[in-house]
N, C-alpha and C. Protein backbone atom coordinates (compact mmCIF):
# COMPACT_ATOMS: atom_id res chain seq x y z
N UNK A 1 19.97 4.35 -23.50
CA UNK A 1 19.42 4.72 -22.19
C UNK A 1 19.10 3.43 -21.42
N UNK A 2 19.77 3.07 -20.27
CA UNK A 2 19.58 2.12 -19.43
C UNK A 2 17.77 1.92 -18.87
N UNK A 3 17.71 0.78 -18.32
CA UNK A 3 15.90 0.67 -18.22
C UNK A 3 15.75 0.99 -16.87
N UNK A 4 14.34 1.94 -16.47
CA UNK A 4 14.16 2.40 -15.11
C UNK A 4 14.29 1.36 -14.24
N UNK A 5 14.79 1.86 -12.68
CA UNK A 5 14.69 0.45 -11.62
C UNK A 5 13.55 0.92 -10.88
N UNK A 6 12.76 -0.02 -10.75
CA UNK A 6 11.64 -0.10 -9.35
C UNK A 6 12.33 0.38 -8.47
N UNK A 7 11.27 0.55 -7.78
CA UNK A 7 11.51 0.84 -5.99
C UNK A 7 11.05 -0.55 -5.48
N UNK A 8 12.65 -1.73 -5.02
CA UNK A 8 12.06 -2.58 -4.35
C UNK A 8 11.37 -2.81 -3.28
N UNK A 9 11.21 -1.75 -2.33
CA UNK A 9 10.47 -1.72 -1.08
C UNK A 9 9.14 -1.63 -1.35
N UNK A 10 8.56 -1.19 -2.51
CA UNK A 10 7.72 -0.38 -3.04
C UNK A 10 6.91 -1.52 -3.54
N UNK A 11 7.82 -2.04 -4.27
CA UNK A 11 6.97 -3.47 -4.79
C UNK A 11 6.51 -4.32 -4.18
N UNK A 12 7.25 -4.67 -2.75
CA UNK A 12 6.63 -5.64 -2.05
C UNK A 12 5.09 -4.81 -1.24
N UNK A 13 4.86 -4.15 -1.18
CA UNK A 13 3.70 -2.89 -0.27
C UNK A 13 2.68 -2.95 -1.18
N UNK A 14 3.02 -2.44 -2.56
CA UNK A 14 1.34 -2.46 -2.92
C UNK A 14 1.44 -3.51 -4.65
N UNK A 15 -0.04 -3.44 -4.60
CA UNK A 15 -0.47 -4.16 -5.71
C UNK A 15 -1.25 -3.66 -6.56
N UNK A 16 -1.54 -3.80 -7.50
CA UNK A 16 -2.23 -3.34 -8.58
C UNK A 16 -3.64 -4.17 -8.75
N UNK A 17 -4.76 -3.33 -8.92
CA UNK A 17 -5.93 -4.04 -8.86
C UNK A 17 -6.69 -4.23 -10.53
N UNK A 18 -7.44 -5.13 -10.73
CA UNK A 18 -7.92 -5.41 -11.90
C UNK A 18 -7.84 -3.97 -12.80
N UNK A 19 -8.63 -3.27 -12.04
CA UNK A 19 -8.98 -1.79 -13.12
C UNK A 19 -7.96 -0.63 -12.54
N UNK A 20 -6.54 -1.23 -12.33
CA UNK A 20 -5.20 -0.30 -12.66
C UNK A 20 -5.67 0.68 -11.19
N UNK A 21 -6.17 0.58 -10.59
CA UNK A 21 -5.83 1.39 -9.03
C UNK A 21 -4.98 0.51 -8.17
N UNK A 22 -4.04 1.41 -7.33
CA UNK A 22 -3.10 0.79 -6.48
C UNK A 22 -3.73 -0.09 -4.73
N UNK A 23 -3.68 -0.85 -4.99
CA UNK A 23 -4.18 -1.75 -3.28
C UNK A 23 -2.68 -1.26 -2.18
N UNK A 24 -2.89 -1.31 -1.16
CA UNK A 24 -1.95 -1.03 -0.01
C UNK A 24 -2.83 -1.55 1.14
N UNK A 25 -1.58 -1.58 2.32
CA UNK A 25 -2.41 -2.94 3.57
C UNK A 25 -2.35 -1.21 4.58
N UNK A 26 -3.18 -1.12 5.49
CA UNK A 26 -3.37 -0.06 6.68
C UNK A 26 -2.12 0.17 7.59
N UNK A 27 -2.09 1.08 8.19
CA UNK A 27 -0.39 1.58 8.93
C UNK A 27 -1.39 1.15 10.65
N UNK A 28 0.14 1.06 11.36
CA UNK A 28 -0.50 1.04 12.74
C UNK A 28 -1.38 -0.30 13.25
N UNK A 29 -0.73 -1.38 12.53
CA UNK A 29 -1.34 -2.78 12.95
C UNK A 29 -0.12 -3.78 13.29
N UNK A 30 0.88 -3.40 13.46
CA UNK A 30 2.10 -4.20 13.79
C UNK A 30 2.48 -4.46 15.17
N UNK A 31 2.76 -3.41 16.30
CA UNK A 31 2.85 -3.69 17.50
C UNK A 31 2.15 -2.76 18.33
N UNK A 32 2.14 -3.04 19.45
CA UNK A 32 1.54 -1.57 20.46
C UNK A 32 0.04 -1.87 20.16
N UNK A 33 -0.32 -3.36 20.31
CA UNK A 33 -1.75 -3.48 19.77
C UNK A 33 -2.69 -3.65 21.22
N UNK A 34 -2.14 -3.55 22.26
CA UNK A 34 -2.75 -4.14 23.75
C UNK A 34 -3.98 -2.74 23.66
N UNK A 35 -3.33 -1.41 23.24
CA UNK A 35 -4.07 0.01 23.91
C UNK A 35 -5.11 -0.03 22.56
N UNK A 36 -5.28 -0.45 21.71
CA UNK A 36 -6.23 0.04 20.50
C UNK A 36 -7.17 -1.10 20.86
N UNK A 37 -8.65 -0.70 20.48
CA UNK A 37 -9.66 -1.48 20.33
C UNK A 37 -9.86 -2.29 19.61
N UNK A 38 -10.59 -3.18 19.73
CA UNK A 38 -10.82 -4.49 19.07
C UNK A 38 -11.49 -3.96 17.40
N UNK A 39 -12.21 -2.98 17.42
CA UNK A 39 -12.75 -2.19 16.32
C UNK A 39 -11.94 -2.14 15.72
N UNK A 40 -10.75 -1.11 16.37
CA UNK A 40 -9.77 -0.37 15.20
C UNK A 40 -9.10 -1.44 14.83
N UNK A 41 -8.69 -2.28 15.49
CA UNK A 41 -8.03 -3.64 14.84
C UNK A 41 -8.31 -4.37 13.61
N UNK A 42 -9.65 -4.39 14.37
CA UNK A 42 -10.33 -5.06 12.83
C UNK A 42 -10.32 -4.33 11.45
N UNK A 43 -10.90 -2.97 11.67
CA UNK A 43 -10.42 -2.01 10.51
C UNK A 43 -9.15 -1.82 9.83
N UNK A 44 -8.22 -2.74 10.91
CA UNK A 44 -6.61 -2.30 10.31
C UNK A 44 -6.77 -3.36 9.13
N UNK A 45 -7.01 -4.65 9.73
CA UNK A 45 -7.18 -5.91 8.61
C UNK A 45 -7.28 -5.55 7.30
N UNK A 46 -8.36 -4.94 6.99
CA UNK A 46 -8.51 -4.69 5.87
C UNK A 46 -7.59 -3.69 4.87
N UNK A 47 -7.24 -4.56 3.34
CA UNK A 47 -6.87 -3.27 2.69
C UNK A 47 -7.03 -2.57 2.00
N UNK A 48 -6.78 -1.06 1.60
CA UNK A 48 -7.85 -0.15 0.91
C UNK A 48 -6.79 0.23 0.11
N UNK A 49 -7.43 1.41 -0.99
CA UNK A 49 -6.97 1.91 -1.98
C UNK A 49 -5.76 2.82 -1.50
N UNK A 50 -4.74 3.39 -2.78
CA UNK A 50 -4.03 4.44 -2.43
C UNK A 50 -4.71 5.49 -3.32
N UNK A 51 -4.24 7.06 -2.51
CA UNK A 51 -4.84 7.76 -2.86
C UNK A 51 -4.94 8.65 -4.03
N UNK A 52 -5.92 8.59 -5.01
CA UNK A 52 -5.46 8.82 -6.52
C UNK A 52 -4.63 10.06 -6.91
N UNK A 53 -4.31 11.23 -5.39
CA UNK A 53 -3.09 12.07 -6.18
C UNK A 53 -1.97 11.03 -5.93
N UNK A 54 -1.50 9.83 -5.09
CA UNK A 54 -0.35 9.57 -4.83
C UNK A 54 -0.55 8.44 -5.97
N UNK A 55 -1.64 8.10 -6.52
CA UNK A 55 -1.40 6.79 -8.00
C UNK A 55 -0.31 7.30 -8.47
N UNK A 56 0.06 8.25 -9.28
CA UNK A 56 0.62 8.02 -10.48
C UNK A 56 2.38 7.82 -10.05
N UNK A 57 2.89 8.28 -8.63
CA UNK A 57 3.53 8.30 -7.76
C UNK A 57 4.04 6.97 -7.81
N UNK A 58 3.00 5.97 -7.01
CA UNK A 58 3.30 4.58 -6.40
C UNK A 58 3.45 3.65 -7.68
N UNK A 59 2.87 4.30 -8.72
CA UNK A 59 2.75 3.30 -10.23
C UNK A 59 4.17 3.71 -10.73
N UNK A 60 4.78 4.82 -11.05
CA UNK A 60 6.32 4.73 -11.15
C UNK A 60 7.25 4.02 -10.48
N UNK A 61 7.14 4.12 -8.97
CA UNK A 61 7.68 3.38 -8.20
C UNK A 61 7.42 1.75 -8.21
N UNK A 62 6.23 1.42 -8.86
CA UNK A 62 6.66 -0.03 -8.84
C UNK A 62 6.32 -0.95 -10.22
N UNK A 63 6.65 0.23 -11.34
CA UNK A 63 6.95 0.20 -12.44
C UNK A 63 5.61 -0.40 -12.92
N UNK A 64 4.70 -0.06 -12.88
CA UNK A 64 3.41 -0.42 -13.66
C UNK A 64 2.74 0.31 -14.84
């Protein structure tokens, strides 16, 4: 049996954090930034967890 392939798109997007939850960066911070507030901007910065029904999902996909 040949060995599973990642999802290379997949791999570059998220990361794996010390205690095995998936990190991902916020949607909606790339262009079209003139009309959003300086708030929501800042909130985009930051990055947060993925969501633990889609873990076991994003952890196949980037073979962890």
């Amino acid at each position: 049996m040949p060995k599973m392939k990642s999802n290379s798109g997949a791999k570059k997007r998220f990361k794996v954090t010390g205690t095995g939850r998936i990190k991902r960066k916020k949607a909606f911070h790339r262009h079209i930034l003139t009309k959003k507030s300086q708030k929501r901007k800042r909130n985009l910065r930051s990055d947060t967890l993925v969501d633990r029904a889609d873990e076991s999902r994003v952890k196949r996909m980037i073979g962890a």
